[in-house]
Protein backbone atom coordinates (compact mmCIF):
# COMPACT_ATOMS: atom_id res chain seq x y z
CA UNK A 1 76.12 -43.65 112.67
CA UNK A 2 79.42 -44.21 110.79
CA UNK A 3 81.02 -40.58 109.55
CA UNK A 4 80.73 -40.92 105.85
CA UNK A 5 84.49 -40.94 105.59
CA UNK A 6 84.95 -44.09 107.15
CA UNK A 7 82.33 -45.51 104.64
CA UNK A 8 84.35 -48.19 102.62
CA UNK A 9 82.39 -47.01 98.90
CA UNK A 10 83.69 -43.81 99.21
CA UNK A 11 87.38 -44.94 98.58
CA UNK A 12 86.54 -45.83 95.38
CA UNK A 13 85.63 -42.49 94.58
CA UNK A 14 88.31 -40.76 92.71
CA UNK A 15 89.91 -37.52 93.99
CA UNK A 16 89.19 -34.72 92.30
CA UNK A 17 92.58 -33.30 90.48
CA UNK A 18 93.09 -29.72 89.37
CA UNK A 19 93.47 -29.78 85.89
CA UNK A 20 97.01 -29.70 83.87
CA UNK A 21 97.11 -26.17 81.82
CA UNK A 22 98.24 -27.89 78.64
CA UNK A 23 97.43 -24.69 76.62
CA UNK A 24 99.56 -22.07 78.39
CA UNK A 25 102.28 -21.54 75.20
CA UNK A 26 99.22 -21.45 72.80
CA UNK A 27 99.21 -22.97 69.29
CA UNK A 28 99.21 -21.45 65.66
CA UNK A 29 99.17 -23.38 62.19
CA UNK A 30 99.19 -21.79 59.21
CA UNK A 31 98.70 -23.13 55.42
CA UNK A 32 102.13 -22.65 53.22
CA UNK A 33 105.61 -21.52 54.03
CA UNK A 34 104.23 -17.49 54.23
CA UNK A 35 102.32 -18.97 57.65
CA UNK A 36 105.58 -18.69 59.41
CA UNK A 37 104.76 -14.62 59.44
CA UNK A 38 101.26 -14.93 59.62
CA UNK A 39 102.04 -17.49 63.22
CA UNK A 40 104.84 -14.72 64.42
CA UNK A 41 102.40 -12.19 64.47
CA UNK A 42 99.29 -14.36 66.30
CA UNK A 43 102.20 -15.71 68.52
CA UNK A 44 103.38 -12.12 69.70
CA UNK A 45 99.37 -11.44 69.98
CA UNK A 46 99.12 -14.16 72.40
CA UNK A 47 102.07 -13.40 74.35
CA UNK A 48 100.15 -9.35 74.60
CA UNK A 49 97.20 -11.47 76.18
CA UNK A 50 95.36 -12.06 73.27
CA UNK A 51 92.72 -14.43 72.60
CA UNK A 52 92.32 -17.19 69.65
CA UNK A 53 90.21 -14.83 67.50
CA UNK A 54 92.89 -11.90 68.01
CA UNK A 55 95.98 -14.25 66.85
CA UNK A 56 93.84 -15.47 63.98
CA UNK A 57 92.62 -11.84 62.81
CA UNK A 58 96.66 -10.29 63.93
CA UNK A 59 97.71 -12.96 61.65
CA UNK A 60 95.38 -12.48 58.68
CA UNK A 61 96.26 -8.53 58.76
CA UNK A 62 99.78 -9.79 58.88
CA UNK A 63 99.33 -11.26 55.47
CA UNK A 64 96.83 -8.12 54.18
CA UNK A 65 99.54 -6.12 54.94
CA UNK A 66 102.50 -7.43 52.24
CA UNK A 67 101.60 -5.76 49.02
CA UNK A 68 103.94 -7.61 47.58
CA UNK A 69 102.10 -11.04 47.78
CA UNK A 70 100.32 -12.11 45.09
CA UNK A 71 97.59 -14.34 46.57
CA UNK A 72 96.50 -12.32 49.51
CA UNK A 73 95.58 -8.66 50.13
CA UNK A 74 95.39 -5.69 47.74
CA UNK A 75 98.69 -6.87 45.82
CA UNK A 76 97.08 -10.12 45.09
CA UNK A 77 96.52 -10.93 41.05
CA UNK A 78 93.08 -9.54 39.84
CA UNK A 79 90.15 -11.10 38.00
CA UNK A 80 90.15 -11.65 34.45
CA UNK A 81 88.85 -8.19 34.11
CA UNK A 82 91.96 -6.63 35.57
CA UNK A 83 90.06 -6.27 39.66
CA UNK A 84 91.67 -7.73 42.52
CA UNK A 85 88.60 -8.96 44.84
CA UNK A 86 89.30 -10.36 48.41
CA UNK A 87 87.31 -12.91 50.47
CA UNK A 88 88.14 -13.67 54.00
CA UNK A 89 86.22 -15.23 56.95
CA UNK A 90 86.49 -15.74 60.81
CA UNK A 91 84.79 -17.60 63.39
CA UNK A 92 85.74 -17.74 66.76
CA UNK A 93 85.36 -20.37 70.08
CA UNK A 94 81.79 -19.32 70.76
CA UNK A 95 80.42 -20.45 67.22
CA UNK A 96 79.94 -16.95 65.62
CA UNK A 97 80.86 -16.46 62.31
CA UNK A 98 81.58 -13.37 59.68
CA UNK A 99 82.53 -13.32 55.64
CA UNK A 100 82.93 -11.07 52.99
CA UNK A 101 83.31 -11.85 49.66
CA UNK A 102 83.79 -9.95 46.21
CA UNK A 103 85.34 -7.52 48.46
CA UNK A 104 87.11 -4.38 46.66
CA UNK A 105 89.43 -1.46 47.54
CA UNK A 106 89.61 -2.69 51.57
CA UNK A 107 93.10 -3.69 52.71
CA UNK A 108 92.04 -5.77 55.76
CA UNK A 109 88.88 -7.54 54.67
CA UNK A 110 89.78 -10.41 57.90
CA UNK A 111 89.04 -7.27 60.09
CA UNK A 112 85.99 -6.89 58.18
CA UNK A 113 84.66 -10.45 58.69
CA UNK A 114 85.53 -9.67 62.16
CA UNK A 115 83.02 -6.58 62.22
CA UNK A 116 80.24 -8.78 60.71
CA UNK A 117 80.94 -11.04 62.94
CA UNK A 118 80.66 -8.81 65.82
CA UNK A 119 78.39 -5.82 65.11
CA UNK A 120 75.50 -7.40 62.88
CA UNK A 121 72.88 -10.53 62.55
CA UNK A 122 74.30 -11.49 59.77
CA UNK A 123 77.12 -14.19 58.41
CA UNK A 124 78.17 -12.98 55.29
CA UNK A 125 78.25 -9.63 53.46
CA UNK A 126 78.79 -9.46 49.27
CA UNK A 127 80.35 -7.19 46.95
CA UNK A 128 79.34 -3.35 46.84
CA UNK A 129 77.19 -3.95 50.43
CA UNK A 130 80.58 -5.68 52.09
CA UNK A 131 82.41 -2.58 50.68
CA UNK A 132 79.86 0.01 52.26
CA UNK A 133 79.46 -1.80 55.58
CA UNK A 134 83.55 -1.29 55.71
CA UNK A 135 83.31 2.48 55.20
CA UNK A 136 80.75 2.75 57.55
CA UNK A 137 82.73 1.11 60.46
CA UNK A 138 86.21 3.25 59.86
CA UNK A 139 87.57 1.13 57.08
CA UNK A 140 89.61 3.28 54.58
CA UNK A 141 89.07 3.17 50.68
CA UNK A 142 92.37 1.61 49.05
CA UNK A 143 93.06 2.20 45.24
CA UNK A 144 96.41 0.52 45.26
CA UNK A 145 97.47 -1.75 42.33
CA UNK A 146 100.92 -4.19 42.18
CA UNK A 147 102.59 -3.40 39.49
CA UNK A 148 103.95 -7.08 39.73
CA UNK A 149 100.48 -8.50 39.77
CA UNK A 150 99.19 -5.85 36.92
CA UNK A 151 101.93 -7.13 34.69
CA UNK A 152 101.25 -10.93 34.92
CA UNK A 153 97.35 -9.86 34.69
CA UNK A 154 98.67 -8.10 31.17
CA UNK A 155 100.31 -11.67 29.98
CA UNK A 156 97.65 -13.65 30.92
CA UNK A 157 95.28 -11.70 28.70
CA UNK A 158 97.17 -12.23 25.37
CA UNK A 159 96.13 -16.08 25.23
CA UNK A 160 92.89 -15.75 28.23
CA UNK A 161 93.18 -19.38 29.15
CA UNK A 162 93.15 -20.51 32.58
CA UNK A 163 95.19 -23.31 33.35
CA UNK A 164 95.66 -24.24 36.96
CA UNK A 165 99.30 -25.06 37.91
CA UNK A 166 99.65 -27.53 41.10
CA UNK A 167 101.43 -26.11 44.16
CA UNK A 168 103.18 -22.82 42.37
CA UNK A 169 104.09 -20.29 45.29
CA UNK A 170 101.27 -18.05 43.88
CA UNK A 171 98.96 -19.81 46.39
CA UNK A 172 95.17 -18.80 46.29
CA UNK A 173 94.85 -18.33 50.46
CA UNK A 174 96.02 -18.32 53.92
CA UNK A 175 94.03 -20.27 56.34
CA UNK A 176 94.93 -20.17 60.18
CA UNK A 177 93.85 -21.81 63.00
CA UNK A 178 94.91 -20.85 66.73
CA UNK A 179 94.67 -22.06 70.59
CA UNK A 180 95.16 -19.56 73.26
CA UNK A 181 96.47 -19.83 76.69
CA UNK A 182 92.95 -20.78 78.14
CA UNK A 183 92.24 -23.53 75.17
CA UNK A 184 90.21 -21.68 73.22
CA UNK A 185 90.07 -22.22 69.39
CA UNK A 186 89.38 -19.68 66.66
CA UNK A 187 90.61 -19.90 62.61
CA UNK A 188 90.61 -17.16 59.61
CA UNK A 189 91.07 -17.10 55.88
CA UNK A 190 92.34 -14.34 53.53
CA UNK A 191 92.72 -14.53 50.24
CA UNK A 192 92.59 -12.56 46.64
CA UNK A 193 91.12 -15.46 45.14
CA UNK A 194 91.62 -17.85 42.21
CA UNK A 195 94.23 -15.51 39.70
CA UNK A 196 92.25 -14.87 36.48
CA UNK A 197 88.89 -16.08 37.51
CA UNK A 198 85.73 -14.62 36.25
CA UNK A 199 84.40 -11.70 37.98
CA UNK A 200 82.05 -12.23 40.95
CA UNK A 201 83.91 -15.99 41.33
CA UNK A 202 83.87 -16.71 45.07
CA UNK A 203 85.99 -19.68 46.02
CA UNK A 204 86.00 -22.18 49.57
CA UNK A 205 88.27 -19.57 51.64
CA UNK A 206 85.31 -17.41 53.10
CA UNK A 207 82.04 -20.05 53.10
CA UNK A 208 82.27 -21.19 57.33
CA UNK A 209 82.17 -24.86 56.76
CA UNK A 210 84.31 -25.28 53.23
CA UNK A 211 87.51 -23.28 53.98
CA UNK A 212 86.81 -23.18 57.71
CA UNK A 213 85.25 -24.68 60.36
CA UNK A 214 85.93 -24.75 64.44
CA UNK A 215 83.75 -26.09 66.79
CA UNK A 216 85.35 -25.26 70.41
CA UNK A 217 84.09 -28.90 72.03
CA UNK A 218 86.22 -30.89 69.04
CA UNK A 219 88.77 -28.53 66.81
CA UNK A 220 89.27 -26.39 63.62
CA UNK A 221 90.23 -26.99 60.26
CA UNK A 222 90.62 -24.91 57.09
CA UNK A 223 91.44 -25.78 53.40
CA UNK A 224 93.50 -24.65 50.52
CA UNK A 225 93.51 -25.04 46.72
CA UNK A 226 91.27 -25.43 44.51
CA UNK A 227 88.18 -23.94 46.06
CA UNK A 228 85.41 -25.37 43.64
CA UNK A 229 86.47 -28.87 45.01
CA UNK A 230 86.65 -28.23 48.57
CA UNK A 231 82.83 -26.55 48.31
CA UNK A 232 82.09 -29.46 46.76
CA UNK A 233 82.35 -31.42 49.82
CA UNK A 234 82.08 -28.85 52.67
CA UNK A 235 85.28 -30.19 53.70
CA UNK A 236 86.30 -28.67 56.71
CA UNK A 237 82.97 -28.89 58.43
CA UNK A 238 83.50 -32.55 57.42
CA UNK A 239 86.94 -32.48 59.15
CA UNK A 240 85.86 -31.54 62.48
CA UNK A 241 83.03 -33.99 62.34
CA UNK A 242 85.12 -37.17 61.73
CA UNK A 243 87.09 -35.28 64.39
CA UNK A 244 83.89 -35.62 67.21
CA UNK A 245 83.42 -39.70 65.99
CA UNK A 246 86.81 -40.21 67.34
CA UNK A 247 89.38 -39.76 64.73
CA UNK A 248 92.66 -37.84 64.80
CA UNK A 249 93.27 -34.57 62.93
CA UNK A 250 95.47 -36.84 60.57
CA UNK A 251 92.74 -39.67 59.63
CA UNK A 252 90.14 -36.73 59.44
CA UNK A 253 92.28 -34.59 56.87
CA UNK A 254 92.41 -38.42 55.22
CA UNK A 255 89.47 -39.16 55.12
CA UNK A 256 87.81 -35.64 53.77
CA UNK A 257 90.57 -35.57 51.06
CA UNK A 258 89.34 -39.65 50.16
CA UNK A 259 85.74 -38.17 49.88
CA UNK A 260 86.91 -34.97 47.80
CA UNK A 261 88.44 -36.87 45.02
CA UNK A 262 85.58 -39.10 44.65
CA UNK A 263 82.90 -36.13 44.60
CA UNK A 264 85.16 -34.68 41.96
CA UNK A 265 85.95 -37.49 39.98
CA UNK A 266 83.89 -36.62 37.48
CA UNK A 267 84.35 -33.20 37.18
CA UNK A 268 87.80 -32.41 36.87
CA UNK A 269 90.74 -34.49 36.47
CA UNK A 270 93.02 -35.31 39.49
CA UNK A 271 95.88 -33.97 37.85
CA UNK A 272 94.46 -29.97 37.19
CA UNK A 273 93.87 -29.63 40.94
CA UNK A 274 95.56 -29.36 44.11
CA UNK A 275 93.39 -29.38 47.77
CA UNK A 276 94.82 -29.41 50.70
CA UNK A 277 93.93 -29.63 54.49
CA UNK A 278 94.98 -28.47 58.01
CA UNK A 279 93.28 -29.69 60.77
CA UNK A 280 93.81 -29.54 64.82
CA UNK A 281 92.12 -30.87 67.68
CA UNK A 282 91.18 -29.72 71.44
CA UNK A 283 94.45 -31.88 72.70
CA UNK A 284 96.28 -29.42 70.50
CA UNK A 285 97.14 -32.76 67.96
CA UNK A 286 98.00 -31.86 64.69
CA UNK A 287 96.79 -33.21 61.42
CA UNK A 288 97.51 -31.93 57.58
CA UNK A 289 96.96 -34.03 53.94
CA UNK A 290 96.87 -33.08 50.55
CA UNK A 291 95.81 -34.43 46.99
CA UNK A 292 99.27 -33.95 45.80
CA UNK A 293 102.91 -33.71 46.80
CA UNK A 294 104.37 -30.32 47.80
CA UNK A 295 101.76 -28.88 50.81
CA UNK A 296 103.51 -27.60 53.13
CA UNK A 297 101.98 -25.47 56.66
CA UNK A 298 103.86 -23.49 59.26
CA UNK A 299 103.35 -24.11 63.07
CA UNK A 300 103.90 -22.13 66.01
CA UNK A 301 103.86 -24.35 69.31
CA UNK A 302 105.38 -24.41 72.41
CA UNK A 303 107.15 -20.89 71.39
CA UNK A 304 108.84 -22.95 68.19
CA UNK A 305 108.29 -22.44 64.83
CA UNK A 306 108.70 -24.39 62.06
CA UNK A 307 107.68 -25.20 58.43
CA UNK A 308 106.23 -29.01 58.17
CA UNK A 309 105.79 -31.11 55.06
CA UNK A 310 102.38 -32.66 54.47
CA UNK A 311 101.60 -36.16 53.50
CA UNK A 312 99.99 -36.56 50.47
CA UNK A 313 97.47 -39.11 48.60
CA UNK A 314 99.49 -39.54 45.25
CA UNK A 315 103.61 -39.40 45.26
């Protein structure tokens, strides 16, 4: 009998290749100029041996942490009722997901989400239960209030009308995504929330699936703006979705943003809302696409960072 080496269908059979480590320098994107602190911080987190869901969370404290911001964190601009609430969310490679919302008095609600995610059954915590769960795990009571944030709460009040202004540096969130030296994908939000909105408002930022979405076997994508339009359309599950038919991160962001202004087209006019979204796939390809001009997202890859203009639907 002929060894089975010498057999002539076996030289059609490919040899097996050991397989290119594309991920070794990692990747972090970030939504708005302020990402290129929030990717410093996951990017020095990967560099300690970190994975995904410790850049995301490293970067998301990052953020917590500058009590001067006005759209993240404990300095961010209150309620119309003069309380600053936080929402943030995580999810990591494996699927598992954790939220809080109406969040008050906890400077690192990401950390939170992280705790839900990791020490109960559950997805999301709300409110007065979110706050107590925090205590319980080692999270400090806060009381602090920016005085800069105070003040323009204190303006705002002598007319009460809420007029959203398109792409103002006062963004309403942070959304990252990150890639860690094995591949592995993970995302976060943080955010104080829509400035002046009725109390107990919960925007996209911490719902898994309309402010973020990863799915380990196609990508991640997250959203900013205008959150009642983005939960509208569940838009970053959406993303990643269009993402496992086959598209880019580009024609995904797209094609959710197409879909977006049509569900909203009757709800609110084009021109009192900004969305925007960031979007990345398993190849470490890079997509981002807004309603209007003037997104912009940081990115942290192959140890550069940068600040990147988005394309946009109107000019």
């Amino acid at each position: 009998m002929a060894a089975l080496s010498a057999l002539p269908f076996l030289s059609f059979i490919p040899e097996k290749k050991k397989p290119v480590d594309r991920y070794k320098k990692g990747l972090v994107l970030s939504t708005w100029n302020f990402g290129l602190k929030a990717n410093a911080a996951a990017a020095i987190t990967l560099q300690n041996g970190g994975k995904a869901v410790d850049m995301v969370e490293a970067a998301g404290r990052e953020m917590e942490s500058d009590l001067t911001e006005l759209s993240i964190g404990l300095g961010g601009l209150p309620d119309r009722e003069g309380h600053t609430t936080l929402d943030a969310c995580i999810m990591n490679h494996e699927g598992k997901a954790g939220s809080v919302c109406f969040l008050e008095k906890i400077m690192h609600p990401v950390s939170v989400a992280r705790a839900i995610m990791e020490k109960t059954p559950h997805v999301i915590l709300v409110g007065d239960g979110a706050q107590q769960f925090a205590v319980e795990n080692g999270f400090s009571k806060d009381n602090y209030v920016n005085p800069a944030a105070e003040k323009a709460w204190k303006e705002w009040l002598i007319k009460s009308e809420y007029k959203p202004v398109i792409n103002i540096e006062n963004h309403d969130t942070i959304g990252i995504l990150a890639q860690d030296a094995i591949g592995n994908l993970s995302g976060a939000c943080t955010t104080s929330g829509l400035a002046f909105k009725m109390r107990g408002r919960v925007g996209d930022s911490p719902i898994i699936g309309s402010g973020l979405y990863v799915d380990n076997e196609v990508g991640a994508a997250t959203a900013t703006g205008l959150g009642e339009t983005i939960l509208r359309s569940c838009s970053s599950f959406l993303i990643v979705e269009l993402m496992r038919q086959g598209k880019s991160p580009q024609e995904a962001c797209e094609e959710a943003i197409h879909r977006l202004v049509k569900i909203n087209e009757h709800i609110i006019k084009i021109e009192d809302y900004q969305a925007c979204f960031l979007a990345c796939n398993t190849n470490g390809d890079v997509g981002a696409y807004s309603v209007h001009p003037g997104f912009t997202y940081a990115i942290w890859k192959d140890g550069k960072p940068e600040v990147l203009p988005s394309k946009s639907l109107l000019s």
